[in-house]
N, C-alpha and C. Protein backbone atom coordinates (compact mmCIF):
# COMPACT_ATOMS: atom_id res chain seq x y z
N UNK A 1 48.96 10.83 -115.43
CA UNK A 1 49.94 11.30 -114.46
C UNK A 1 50.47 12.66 -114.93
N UNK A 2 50.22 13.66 -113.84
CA UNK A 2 50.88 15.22 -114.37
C UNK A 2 52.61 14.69 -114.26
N UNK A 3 53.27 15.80 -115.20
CA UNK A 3 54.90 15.92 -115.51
C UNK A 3 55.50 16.11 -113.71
N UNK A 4 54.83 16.68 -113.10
CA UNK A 4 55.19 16.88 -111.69
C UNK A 4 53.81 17.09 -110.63
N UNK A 5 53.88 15.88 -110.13
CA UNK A 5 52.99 15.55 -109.03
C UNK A 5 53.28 16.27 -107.51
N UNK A 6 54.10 16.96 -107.16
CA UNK A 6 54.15 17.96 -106.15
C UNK A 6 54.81 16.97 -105.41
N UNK A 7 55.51 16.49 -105.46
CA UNK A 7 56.15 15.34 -104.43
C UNK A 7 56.99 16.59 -103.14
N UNK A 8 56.51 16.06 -102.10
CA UNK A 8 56.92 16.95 -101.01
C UNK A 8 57.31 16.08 -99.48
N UNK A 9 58.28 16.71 -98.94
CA UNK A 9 58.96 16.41 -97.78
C UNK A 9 58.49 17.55 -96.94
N UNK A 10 58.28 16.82 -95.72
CA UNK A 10 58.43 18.19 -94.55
C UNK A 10 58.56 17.44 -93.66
N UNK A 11 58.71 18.15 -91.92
CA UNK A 11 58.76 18.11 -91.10
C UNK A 11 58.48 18.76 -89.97
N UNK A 12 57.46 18.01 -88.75
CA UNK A 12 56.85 19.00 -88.12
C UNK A 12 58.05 19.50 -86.98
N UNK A 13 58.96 18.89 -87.06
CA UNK A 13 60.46 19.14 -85.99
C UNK A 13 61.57 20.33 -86.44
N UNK A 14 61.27 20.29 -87.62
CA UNK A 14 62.06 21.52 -88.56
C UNK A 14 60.87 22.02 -89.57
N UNK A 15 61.63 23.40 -89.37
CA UNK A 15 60.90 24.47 -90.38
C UNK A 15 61.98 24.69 -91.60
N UNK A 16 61.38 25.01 -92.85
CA UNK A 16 62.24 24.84 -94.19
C UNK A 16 62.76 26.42 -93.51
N UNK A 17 64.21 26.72 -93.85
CA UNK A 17 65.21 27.83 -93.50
C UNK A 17 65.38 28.02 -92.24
N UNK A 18 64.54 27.51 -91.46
CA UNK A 18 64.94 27.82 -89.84
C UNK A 18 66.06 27.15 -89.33
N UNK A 19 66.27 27.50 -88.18
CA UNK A 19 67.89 26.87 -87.16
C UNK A 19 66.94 25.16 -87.33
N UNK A 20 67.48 24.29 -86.84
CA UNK A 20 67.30 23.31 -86.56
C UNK A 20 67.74 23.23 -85.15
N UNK A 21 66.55 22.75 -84.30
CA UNK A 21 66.82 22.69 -82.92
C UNK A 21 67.94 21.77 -82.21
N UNK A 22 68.54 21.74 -80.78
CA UNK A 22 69.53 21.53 -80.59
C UNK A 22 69.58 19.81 -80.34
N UNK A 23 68.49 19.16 -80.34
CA UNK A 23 67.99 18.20 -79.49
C UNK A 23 68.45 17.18 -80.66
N UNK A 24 67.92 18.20 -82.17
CA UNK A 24 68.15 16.66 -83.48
C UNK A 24 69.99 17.21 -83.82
N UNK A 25 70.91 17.91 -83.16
CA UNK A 25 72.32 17.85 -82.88
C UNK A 25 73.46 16.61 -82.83
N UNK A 26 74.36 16.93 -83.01
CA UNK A 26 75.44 15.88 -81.98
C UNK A 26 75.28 16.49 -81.19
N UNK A 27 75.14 17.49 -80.67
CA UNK A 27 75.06 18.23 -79.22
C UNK A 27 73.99 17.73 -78.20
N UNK A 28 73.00 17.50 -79.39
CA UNK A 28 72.00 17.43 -78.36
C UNK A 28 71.59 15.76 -78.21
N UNK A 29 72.54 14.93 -78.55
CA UNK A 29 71.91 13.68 -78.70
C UNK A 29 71.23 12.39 -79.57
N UNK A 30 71.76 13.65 -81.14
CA UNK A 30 70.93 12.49 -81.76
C UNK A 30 69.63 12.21 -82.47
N UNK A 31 68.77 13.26 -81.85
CA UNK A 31 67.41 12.44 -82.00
C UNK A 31 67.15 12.80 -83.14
N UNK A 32 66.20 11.63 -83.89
CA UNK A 32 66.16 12.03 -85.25
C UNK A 32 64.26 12.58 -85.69
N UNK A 33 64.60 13.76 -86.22
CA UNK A 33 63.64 14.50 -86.88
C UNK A 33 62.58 13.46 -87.46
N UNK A 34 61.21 13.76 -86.78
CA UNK A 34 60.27 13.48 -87.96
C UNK A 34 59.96 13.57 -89.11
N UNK A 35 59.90 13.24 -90.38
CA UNK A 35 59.79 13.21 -92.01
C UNK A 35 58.54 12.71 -92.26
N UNK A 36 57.47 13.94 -92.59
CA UNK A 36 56.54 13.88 -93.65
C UNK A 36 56.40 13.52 -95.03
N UNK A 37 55.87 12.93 -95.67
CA UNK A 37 55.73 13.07 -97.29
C UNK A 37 54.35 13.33 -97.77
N UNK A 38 53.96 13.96 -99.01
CA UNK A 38 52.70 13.76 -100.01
C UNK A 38 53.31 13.91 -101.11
N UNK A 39 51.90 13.63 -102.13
CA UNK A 39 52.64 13.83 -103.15
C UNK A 39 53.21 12.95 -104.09
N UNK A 40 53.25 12.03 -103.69
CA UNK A 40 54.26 10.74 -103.98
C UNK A 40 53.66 10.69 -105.61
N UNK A 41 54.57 10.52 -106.67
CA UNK A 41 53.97 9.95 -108.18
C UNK A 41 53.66 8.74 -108.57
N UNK A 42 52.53 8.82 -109.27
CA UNK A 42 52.28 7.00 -109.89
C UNK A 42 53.76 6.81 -110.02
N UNK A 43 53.99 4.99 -110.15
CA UNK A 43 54.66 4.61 -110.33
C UNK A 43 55.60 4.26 -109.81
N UNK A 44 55.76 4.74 -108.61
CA UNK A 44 57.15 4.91 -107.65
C UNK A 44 56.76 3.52 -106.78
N UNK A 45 58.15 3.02 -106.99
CA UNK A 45 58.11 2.00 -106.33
C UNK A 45 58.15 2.08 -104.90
N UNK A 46 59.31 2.69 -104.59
CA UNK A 46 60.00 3.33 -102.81
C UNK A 46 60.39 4.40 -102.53
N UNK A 47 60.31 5.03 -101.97
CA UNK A 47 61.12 6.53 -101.75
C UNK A 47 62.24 5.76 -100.95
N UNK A 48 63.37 7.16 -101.10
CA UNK A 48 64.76 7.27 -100.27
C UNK A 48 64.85 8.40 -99.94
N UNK A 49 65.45 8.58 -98.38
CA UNK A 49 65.85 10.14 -97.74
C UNK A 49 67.35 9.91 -98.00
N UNK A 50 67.76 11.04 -98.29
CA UNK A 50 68.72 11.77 -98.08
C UNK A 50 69.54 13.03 -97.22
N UNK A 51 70.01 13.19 -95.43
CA UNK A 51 70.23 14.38 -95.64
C UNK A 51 71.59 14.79 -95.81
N UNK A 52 72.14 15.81 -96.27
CA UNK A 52 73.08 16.45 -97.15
C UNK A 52 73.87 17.50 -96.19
N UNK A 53 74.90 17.94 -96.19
CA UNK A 53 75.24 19.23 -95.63
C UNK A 53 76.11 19.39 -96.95
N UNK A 54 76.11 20.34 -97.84
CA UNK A 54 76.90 20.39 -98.92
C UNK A 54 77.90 21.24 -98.28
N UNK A 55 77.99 22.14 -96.67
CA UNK A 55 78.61 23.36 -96.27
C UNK A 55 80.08 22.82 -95.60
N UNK A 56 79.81 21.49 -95.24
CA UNK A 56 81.13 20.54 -94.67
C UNK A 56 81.84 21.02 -95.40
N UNK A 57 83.11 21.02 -94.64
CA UNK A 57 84.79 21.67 -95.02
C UNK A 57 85.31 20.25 -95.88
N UNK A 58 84.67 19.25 -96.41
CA UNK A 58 85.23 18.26 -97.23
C UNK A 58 84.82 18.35 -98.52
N UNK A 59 85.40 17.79 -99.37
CA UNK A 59 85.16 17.50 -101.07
C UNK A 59 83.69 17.18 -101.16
N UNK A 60 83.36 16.40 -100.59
CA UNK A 60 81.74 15.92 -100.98
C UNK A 60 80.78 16.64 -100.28
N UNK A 61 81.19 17.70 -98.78
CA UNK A 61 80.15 17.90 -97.50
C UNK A 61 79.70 16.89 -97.23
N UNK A 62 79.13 16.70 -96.47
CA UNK A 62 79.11 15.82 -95.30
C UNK A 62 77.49 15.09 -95.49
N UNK A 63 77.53 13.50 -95.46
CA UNK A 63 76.02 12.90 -95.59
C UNK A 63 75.72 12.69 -94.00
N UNK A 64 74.53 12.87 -93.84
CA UNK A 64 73.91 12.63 -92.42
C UNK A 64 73.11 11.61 -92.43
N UNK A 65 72.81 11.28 -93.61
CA UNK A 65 71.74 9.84 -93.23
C UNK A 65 71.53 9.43 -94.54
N UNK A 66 71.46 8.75 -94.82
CA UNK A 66 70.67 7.91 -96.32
C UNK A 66 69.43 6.81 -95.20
N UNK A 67 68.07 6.30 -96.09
CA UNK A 67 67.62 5.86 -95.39
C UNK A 67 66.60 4.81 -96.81
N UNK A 68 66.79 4.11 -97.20
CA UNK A 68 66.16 2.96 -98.23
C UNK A 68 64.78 2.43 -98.33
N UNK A 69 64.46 1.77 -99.18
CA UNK A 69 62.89 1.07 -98.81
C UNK A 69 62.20 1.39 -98.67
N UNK A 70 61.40 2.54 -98.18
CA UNK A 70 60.23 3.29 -97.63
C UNK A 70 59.37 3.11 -98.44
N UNK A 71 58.27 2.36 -97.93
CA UNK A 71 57.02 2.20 -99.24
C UNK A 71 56.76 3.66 -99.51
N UNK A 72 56.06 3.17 -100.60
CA UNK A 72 55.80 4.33 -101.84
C UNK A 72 54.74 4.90 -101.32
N UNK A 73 53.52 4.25 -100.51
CA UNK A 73 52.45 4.88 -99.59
C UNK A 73 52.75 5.48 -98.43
N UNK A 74 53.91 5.47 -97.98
CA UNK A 74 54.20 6.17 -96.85
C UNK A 74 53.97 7.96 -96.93
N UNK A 75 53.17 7.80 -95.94
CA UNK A 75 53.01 9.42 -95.47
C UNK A 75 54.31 10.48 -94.38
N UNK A 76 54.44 9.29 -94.05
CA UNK A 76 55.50 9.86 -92.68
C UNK A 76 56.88 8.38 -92.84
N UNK A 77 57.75 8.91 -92.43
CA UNK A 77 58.92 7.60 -92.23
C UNK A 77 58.81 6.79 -90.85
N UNK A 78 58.69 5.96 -90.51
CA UNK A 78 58.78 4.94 -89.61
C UNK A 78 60.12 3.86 -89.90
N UNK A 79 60.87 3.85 -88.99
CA UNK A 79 61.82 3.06 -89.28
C UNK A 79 61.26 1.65 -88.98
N UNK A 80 60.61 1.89 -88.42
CA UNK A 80 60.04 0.00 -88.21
C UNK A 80 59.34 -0.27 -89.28
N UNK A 81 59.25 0.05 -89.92
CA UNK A 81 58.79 -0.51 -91.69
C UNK A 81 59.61 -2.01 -92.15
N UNK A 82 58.94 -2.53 -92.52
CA UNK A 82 59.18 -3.84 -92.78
C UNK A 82 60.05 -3.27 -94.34
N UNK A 83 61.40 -3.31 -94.75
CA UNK A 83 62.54 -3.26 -95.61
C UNK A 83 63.35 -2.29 -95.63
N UNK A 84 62.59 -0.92 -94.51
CA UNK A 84 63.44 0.30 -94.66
C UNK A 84 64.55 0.06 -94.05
N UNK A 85 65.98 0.49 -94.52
CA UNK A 85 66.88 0.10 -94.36
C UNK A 85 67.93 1.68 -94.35
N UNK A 86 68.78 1.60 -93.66
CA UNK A 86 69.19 2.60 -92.87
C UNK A 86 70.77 2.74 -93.61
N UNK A 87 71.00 3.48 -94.35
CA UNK A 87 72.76 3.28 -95.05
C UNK A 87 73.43 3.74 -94.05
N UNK A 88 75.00 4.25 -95.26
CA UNK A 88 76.22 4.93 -94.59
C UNK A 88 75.93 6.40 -94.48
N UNK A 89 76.41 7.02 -93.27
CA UNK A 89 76.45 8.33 -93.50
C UNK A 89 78.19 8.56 -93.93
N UNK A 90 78.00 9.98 -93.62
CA UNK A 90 79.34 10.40 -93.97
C UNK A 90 80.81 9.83 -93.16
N UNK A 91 80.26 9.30 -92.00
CA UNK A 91 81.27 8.79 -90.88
C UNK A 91 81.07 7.69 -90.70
N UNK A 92 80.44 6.90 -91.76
CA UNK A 92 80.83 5.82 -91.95
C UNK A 92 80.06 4.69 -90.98
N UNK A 93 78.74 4.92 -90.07
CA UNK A 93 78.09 4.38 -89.47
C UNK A 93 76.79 4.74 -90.25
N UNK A 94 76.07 3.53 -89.46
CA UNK A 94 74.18 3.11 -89.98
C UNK A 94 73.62 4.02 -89.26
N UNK A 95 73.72 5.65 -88.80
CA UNK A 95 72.61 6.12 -88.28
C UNK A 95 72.19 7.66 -88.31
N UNK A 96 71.56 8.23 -87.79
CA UNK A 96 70.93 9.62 -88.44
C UNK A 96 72.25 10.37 -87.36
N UNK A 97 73.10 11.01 -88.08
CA UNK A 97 74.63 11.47 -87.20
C UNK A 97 73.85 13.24 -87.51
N UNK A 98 73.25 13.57 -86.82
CA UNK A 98 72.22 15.15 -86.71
C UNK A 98 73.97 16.07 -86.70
N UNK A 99 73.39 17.15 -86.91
CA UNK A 99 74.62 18.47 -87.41
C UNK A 99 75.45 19.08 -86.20
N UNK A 100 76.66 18.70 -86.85
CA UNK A 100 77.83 18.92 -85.94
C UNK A 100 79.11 19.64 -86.56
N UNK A 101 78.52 20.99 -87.57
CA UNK A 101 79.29 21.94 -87.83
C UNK A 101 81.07 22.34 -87.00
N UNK A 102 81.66 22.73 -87.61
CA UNK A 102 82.98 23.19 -86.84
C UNK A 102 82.67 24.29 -85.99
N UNK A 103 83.03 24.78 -85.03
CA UNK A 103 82.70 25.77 -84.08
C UNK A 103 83.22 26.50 -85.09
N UNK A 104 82.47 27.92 -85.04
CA UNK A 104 82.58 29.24 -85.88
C UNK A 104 82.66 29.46 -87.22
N UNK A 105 82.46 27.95 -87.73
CA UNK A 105 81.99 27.95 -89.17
C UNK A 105 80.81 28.38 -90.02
N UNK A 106 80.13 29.45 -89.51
CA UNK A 106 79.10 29.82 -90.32
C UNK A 106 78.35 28.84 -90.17
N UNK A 107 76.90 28.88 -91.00
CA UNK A 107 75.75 28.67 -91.01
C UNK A 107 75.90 27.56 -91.97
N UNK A 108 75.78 26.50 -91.94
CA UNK A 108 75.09 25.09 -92.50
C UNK A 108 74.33 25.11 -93.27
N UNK A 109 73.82 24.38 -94.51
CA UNK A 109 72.58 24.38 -94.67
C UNK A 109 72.55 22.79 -94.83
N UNK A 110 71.47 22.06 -93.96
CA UNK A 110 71.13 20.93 -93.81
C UNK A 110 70.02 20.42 -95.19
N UNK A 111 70.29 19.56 -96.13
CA UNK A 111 69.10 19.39 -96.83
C UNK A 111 68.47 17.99 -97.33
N UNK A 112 67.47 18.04 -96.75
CA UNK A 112 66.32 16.62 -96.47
C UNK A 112 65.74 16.40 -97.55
N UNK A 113 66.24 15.55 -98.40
CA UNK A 113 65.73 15.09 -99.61
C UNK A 113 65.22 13.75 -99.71
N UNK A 114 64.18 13.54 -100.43
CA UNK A 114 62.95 12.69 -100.53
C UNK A 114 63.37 12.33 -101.93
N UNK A 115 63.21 11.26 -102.71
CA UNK A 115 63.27 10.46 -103.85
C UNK A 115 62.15 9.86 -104.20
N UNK A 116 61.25 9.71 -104.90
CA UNK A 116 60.60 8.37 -105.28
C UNK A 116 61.38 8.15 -106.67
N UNK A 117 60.85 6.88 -106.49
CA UNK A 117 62.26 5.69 -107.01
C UNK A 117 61.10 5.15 -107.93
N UNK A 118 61.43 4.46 -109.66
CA UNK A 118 60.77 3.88 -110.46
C UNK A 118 61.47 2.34 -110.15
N UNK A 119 62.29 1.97 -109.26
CA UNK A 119 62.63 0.46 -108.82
C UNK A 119 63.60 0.65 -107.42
N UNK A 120 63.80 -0.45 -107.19
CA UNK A 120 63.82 -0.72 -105.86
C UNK A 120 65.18 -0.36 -105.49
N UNK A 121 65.87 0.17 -104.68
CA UNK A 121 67.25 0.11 -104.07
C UNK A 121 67.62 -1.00 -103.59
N UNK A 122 68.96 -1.59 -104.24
CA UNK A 122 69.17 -2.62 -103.57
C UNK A 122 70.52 -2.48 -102.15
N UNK A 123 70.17 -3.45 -101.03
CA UNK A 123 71.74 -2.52 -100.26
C UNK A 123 71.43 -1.74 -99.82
N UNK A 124 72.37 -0.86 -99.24
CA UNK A 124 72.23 0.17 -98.95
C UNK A 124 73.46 0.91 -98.86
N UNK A 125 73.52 1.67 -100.24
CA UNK A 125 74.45 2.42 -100.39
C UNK A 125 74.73 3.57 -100.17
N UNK A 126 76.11 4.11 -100.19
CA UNK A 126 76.55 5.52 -99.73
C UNK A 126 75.86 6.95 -100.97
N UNK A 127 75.79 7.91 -100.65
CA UNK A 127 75.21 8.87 -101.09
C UNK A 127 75.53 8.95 -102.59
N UNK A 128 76.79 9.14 -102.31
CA UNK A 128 77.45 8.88 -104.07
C UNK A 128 77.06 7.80 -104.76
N UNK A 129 77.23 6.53 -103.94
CA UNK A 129 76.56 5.44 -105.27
C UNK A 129 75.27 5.89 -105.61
N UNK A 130 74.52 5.70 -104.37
CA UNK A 130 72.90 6.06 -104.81
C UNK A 130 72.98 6.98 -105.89
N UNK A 131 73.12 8.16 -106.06
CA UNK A 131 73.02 8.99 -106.63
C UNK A 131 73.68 8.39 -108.08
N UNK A 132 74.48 7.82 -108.19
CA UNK A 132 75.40 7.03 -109.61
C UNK A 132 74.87 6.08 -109.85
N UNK A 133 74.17 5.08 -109.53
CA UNK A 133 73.48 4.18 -109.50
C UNK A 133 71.89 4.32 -109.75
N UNK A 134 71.25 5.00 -109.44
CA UNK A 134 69.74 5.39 -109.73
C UNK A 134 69.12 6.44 -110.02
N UNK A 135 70.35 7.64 -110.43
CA UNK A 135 69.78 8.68 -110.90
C UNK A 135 68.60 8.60 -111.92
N UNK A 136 68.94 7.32 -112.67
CA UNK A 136 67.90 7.29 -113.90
C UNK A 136 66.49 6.99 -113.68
N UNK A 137 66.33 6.31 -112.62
CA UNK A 137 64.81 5.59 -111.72
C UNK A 137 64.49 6.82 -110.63
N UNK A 138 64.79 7.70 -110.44
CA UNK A 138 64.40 9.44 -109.89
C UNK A 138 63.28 9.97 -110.71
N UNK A 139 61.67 9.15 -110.16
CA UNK A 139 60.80 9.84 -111.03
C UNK A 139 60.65 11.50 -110.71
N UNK A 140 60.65 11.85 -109.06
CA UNK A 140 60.51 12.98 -108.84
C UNK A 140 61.35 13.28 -107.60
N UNK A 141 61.73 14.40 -107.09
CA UNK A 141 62.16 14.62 -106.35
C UNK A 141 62.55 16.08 -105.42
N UNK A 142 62.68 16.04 -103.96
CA UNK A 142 61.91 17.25 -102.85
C UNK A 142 62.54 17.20 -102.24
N UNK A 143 62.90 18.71 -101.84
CA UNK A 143 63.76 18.71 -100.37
C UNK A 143 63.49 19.77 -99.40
N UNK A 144 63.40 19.88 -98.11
CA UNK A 144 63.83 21.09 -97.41
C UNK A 144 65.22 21.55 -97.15
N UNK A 145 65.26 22.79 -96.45
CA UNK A 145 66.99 22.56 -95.86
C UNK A 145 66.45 23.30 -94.34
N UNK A 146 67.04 22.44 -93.38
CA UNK A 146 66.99 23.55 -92.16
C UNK A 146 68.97 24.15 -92.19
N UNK A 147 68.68 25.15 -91.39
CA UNK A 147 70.11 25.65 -90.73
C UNK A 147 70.67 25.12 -89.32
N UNK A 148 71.83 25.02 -89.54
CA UNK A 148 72.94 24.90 -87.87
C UNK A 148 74.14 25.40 -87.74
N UNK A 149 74.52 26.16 -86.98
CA UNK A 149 75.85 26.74 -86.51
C UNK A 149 75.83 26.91 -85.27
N UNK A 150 77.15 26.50 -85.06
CA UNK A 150 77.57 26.14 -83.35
C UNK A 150 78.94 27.86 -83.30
């Protein structure tokens, strides 16, 4: 096993630095972005997504989705996966809450992070636990960021 196996996230709905279109918004409804993976390292039990706005006007910025379970062979995310499991975002609901910046707050940066995991997530916890809880089982790890400003 190389020290870094290229573990990679993308998406054919977002481009890494581009706007993020209006459709994966609160504005626009919701819909949630397709998520690619390769790359994945021996050993990994599951990947976990993460996306992030670190630009939120709060102490932590703002989580948009945590998302659990994802076999370790997964190429693409499917929520109908038999264990993937859907956490808290930042507002406190189970679902992909897409970018809803303050009007005239500058530019966002949205960022889609991929995990493979050396054991399993149990639950499904908020961004902070995850991150306090399994930093140590983080064999590798990838992100894009798209942009949003309203």
């Amino acid at each position: 096993m190389a020290l870094f196996d290229k573990l990679a996230v993308s998406s054919p709905d977002i481009q890494n630095l581009e706007r993020i279109a209006d459709r994966f918004t609160a504005d626009g409804g919701h819909t949630i972005p397709r998520l690619e993976f390769s790359g994945v390292p021996d050993g990994t039990v599951e990947l976990a997504v993460v996306v992030h706005d670190p630009d939120a006007p709060l102490p932590q910025g703002f989580t948009h989705w945590t998302v659990y379970g994802i076999p370790a062979d997964a190429t693409a995310l499917d929520l109908e996966d038999d264990g993937v499991r859907i956490g808290m975002n930042g507002a406190g609901a189970t679902i992909w809450y897409g970018p809803e910046p303050p009007h005239g707050h500058g530019i966002h940066h949205y960022y889609f992070w991929v995990y493979a995991l050396g054991r399993a997530v149990e639950g499904t916890p908020t961004r902070e636990q995850f991150l306090a809880e399994y930093s140590d089982s983080i064999l590798e790890q990838a992100r894009f960021v798209g942009t949003f400003s309203r």
